[in-house]
PDB file of N, CA and C in Angstrom:
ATOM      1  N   UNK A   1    -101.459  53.102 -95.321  1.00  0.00           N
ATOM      2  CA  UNK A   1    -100.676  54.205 -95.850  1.00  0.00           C
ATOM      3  C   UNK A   1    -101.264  54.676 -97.182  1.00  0.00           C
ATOM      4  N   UNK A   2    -101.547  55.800 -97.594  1.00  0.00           N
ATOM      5  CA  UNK A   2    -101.848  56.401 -98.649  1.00  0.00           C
ATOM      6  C   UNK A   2    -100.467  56.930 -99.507  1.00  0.00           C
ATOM      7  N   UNK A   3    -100.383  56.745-100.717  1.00  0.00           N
ATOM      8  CA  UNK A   3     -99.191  57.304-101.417  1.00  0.00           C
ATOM      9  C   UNK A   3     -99.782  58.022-102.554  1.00  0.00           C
ATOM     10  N   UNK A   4     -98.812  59.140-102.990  1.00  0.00           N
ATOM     11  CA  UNK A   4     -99.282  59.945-104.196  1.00  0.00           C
ATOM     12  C   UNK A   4     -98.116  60.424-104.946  1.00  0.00           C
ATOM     13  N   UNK A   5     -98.227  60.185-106.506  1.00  0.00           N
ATOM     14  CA  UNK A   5     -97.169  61.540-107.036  1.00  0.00           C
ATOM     15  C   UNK A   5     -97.105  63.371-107.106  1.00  0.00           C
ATOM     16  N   UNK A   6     -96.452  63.883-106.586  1.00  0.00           N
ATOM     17  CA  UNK A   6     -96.592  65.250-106.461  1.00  0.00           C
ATOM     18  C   UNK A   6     -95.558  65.513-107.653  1.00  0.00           C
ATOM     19  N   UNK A   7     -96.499  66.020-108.540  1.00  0.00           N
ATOM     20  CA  UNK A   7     -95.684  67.077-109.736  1.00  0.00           C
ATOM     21  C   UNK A   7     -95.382  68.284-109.665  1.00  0.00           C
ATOM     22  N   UNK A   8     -94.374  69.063-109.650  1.00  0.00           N
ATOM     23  CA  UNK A   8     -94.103  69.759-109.281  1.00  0.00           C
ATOM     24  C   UNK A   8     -93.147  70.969-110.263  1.00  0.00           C
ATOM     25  N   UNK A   9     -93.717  71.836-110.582  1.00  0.00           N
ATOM     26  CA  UNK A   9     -93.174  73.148-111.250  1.00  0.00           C
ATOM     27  C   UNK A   9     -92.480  73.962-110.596  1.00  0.00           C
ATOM     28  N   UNK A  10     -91.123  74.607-110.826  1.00  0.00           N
ATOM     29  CA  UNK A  10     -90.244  75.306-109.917  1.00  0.00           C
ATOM     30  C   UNK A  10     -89.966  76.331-111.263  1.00  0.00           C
ATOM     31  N   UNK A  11     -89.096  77.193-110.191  1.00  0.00           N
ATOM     32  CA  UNK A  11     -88.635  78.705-111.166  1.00  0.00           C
ATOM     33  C   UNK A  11     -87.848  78.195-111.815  1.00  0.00           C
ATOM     34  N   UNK A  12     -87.184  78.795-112.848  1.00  0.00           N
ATOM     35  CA  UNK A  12     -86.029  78.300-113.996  1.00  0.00           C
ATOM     36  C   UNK A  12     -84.892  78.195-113.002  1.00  0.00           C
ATOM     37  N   UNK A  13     -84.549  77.120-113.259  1.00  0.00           N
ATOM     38  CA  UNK A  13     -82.871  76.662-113.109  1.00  0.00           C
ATOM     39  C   UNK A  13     -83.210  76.197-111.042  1.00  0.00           C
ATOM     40  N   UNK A  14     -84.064  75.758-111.059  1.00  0.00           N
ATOM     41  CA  UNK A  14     -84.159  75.692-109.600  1.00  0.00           C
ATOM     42  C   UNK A  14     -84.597  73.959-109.365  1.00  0.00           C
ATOM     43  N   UNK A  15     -84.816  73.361-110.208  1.00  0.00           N
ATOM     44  CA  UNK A  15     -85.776  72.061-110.105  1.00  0.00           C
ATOM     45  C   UNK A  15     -84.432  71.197-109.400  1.00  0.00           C
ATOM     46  N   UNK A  16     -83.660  71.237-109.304  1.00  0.00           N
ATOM     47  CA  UNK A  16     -82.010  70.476-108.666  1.00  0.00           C
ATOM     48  C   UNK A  16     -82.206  70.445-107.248  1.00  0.00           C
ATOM     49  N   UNK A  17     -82.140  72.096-106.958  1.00  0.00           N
ATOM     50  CA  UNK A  17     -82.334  72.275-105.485  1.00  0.00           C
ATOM     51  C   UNK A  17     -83.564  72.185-104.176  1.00  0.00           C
ATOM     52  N   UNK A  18     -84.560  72.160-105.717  1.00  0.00           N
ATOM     53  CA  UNK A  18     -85.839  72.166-105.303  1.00  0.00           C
ATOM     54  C   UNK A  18     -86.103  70.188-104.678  1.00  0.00           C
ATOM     55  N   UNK A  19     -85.322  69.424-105.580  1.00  0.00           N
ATOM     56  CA  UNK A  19     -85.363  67.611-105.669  1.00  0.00           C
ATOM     57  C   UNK A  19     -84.832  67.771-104.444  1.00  0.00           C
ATOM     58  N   UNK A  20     -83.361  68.463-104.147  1.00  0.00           N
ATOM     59  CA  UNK A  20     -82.833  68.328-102.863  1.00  0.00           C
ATOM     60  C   UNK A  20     -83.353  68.472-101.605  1.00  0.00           C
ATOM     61  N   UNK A  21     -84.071  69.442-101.641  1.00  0.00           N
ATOM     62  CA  UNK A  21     -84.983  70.089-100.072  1.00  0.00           C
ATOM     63  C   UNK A  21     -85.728  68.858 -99.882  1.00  0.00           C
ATOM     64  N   UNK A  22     -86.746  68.481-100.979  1.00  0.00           N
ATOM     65  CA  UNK A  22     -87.888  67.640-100.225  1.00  0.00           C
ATOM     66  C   UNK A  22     -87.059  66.405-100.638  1.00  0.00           C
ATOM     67  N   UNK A  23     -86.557  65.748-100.851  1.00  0.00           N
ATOM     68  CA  UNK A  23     -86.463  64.576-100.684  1.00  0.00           C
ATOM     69  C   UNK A  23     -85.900  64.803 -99.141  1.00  0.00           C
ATOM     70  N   UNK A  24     -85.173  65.419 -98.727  1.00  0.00           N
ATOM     71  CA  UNK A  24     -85.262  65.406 -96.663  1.00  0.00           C
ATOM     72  C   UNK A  24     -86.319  65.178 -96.116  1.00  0.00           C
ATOM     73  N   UNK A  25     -87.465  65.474 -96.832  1.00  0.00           N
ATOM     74  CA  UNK A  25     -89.047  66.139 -95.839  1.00  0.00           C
ATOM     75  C   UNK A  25     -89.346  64.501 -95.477  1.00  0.00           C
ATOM     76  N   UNK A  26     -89.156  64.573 -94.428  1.00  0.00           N
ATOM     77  CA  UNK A  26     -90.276  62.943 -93.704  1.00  0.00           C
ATOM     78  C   UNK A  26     -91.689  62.567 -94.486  1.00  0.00           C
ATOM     79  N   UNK A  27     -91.649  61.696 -94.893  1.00  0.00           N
ATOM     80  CA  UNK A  27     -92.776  61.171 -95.834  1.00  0.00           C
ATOM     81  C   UNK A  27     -92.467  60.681 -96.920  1.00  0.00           C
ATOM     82  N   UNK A  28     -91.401  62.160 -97.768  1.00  0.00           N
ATOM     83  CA  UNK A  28     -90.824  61.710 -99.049  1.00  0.00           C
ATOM     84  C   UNK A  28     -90.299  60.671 -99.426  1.00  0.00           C
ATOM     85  N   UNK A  29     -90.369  59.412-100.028  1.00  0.00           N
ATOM     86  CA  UNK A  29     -89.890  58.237-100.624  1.00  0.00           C
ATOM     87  C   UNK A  29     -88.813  58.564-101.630  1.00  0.00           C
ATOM     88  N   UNK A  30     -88.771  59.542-102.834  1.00  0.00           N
ATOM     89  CA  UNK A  30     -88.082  60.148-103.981  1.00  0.00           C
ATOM     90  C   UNK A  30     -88.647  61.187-103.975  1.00  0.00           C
ATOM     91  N   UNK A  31     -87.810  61.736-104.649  1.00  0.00           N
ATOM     92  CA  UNK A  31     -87.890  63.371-104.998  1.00  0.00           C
ATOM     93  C   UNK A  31     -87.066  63.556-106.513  1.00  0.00           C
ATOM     94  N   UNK A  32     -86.889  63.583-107.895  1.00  0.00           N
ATOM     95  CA  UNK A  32     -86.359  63.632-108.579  1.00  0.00           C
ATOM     96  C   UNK A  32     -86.157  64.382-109.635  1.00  0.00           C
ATOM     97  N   UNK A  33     -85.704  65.119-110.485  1.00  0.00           N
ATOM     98  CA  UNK A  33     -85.931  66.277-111.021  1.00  0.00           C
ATOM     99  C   UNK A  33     -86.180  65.614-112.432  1.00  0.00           C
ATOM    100  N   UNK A  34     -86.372  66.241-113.549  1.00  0.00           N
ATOM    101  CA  UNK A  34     -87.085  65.751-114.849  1.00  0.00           C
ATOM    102  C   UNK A  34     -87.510  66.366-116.080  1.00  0.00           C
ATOM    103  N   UNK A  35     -87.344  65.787-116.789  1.00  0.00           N
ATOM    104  CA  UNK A  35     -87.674  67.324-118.035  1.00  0.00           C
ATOM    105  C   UNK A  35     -89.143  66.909-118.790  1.00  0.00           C
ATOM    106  N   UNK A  36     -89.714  67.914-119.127  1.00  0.00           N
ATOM    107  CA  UNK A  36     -91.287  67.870-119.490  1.00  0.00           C
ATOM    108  C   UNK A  36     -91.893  68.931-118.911  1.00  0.00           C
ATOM    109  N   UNK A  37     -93.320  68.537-118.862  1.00  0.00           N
ATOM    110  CA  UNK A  37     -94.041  70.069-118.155  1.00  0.00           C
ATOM    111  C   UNK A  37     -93.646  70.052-116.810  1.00  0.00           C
ATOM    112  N   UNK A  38     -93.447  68.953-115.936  1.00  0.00           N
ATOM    113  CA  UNK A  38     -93.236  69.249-114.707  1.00  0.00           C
ATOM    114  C   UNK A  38     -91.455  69.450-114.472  1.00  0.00           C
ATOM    115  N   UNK A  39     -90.939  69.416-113.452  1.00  0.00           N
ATOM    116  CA  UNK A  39     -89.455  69.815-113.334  1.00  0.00           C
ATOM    117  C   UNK A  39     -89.058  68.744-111.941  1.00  0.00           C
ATOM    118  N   UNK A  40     -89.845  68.245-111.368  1.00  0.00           N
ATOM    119  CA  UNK A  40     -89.793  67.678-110.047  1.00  0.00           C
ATOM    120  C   UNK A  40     -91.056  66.431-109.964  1.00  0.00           C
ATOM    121  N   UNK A  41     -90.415  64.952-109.785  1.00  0.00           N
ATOM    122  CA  UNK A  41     -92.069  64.609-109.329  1.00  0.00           C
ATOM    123  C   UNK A  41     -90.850  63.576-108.335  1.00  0.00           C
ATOM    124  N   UNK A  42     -92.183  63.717-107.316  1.00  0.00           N
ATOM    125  CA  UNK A  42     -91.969  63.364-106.132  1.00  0.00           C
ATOM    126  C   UNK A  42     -92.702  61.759-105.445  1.00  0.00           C
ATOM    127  N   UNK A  43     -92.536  60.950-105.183  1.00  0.00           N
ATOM    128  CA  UNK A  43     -93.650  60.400-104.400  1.00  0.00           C
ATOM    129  C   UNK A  43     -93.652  60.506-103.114  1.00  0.00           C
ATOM    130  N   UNK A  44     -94.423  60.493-102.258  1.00  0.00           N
ATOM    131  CA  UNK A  44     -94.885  60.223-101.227  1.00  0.00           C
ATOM    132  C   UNK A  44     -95.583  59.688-100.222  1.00  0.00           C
ATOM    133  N   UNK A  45     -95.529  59.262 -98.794  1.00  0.00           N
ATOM    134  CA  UNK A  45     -96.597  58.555 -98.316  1.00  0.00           C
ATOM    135  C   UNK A  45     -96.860  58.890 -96.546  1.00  0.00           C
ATOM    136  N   UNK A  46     -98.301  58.901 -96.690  1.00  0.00           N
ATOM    137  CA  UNK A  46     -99.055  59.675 -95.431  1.00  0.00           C
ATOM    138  C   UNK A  46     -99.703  58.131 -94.596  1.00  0.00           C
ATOM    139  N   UNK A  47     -99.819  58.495 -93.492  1.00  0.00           N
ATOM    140  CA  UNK A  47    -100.923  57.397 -92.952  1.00  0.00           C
ATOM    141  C   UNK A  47    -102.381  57.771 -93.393  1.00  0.00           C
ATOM    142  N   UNK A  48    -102.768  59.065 -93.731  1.00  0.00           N
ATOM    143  CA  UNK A  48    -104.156  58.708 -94.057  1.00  0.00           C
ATOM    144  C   UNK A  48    -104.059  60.174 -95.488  1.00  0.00           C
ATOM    145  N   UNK A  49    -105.099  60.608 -95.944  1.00  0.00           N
ATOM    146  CA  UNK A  49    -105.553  61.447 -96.830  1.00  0.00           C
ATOM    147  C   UNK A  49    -105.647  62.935 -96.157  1.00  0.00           C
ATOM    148  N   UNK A  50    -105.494  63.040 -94.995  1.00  0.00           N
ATOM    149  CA  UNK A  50    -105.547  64.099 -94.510  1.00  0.00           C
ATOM    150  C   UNK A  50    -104.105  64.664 -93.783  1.00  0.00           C
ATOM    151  N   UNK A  51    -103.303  63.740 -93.728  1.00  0.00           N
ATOM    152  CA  UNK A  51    -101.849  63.802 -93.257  1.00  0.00           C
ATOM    153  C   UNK A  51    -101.423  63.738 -94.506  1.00  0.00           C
ATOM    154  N   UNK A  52    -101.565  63.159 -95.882  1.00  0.00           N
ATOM    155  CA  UNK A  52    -101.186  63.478 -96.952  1.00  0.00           C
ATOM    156  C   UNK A  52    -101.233  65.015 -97.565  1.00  0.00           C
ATOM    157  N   UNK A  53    -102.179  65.658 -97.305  1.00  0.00           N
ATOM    158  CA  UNK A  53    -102.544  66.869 -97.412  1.00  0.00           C
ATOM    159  C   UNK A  53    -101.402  67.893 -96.822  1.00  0.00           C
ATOM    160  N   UNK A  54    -101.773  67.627 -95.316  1.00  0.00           N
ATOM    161  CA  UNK A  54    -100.796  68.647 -94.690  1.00  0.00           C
ATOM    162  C   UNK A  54     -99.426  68.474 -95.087  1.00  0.00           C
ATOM    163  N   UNK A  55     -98.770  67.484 -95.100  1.00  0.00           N
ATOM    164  CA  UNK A  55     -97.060  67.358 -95.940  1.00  0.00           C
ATOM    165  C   UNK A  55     -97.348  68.373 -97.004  1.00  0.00           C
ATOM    166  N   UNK A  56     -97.896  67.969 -98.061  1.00  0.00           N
ATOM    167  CA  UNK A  56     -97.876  68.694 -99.348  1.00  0.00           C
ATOM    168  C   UNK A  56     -98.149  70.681 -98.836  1.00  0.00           C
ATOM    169  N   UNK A  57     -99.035  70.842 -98.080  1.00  0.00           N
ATOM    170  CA  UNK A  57     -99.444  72.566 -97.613  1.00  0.00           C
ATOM    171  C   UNK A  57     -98.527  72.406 -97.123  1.00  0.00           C
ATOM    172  N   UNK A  58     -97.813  71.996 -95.869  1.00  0.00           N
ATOM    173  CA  UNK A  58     -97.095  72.791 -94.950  1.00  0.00           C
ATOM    174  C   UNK A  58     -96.001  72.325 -95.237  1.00  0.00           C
ATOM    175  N   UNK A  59     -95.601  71.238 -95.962  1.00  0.00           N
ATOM    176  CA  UNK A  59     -94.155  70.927 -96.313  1.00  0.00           C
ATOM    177  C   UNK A  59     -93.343  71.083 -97.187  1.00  0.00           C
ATOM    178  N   UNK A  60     -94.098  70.281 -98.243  1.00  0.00           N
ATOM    179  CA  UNK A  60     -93.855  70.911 -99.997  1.00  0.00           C
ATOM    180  C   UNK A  60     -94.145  71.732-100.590  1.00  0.00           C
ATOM    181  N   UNK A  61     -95.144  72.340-100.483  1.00  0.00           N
ATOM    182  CA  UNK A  61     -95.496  73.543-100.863  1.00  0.00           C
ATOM    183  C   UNK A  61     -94.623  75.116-100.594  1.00  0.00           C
ATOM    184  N   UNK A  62     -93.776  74.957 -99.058  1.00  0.00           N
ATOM    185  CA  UNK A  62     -93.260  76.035 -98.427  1.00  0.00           C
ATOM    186  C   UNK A  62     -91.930  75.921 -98.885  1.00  0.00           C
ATOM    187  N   UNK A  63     -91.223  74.652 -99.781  1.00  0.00           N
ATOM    188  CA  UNK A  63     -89.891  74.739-100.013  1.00  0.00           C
ATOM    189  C   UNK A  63     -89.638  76.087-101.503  1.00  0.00           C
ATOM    190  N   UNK A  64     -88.863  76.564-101.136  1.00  0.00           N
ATOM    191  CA  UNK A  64     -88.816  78.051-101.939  1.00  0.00           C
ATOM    192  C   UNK A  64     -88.100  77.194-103.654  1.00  0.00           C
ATOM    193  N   UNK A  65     -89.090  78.372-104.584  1.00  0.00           N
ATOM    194  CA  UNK A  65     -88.688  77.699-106.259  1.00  0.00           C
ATOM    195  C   UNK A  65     -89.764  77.228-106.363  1.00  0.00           C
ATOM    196  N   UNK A  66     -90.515  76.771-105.576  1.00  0.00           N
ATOM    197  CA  UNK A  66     -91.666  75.752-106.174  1.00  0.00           C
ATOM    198  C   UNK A  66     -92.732  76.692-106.817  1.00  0.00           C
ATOM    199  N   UNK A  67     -93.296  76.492-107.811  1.00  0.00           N
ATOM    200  CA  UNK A  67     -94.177  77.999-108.266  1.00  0.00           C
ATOM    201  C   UNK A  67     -95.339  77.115-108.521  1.00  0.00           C
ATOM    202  N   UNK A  68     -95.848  75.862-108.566  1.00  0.00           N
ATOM    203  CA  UNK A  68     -97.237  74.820-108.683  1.00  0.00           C
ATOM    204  C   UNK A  68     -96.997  73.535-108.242  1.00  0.00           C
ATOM    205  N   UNK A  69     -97.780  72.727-107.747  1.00  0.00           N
ATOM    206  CA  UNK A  69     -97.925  71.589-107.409  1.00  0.00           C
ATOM    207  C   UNK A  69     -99.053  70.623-108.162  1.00  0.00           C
ATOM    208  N   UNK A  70     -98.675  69.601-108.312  1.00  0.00           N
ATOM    209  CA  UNK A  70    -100.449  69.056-108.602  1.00  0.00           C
ATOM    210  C   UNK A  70    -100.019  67.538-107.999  1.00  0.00           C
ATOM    211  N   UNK A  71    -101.134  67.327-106.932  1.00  0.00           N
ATOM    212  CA  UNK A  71    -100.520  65.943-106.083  1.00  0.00           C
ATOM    213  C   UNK A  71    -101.788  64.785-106.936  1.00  0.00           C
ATOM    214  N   UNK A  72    -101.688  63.748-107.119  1.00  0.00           N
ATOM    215  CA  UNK A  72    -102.069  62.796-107.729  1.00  0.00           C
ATOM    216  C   UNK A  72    -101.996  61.467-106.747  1.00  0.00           C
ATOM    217  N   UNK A  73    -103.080  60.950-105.832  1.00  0.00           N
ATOM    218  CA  UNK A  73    -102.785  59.622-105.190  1.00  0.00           C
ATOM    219  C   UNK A  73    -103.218  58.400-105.793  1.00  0.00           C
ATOM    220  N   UNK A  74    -102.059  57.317-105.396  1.00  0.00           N
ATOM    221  CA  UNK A  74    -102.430  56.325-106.160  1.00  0.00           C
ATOM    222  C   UNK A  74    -103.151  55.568-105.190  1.00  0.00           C
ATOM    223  N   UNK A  75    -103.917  54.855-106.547  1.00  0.00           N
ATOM    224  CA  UNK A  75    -105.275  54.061-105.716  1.00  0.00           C
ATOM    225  C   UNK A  75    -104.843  52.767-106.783  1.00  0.00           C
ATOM    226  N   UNK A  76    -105.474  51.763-105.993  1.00  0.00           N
ATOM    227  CA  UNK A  76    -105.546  50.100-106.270  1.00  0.00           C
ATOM    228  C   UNK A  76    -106.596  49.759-106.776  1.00  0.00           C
ATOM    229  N   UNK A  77    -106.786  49.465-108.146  1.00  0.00           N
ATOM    230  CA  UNK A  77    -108.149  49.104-108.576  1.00  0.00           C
ATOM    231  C   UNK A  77    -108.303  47.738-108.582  1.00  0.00           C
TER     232      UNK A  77
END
């Protein structure tokens, strides 16, 4: 399994509803809203780097409010 944090920027006053949508999305582990530059960070987990991808394009990315993403996977050193 591959996991990553997705940070996530939404329109003003939207980061609540925005935590709500994806934490439903299959994959999502948390979804939580937050104050700082981001408004939302999320984790998540894919079976590989390329199923990680598509969640974030076709899943997270399409939930409405979201105005940037920046996904970050964690690796085991």
């Amino acid at each position: 399994m591959v996991q990553a944090y997705i940070l996530i920027q939404t329109e003003v006053g939207k980061a609540s509803a925005v935590a709500d949508v994806i934490s439903e999305v299959p994959g999502v582990i948390t979804a939580e809203d937050v104050t700082g530059p981001y408004d939302v960070i999320v984790r998540a987990e894919a079976p590989s780097v390329d199923d990680l991808g598509r969640l974030v394009v076709a899943q997270v990315q399409q939930v409405p409010g979201i105005t940037r993403t920046l996904t970050c996977p964690v690796v085991h050193l």
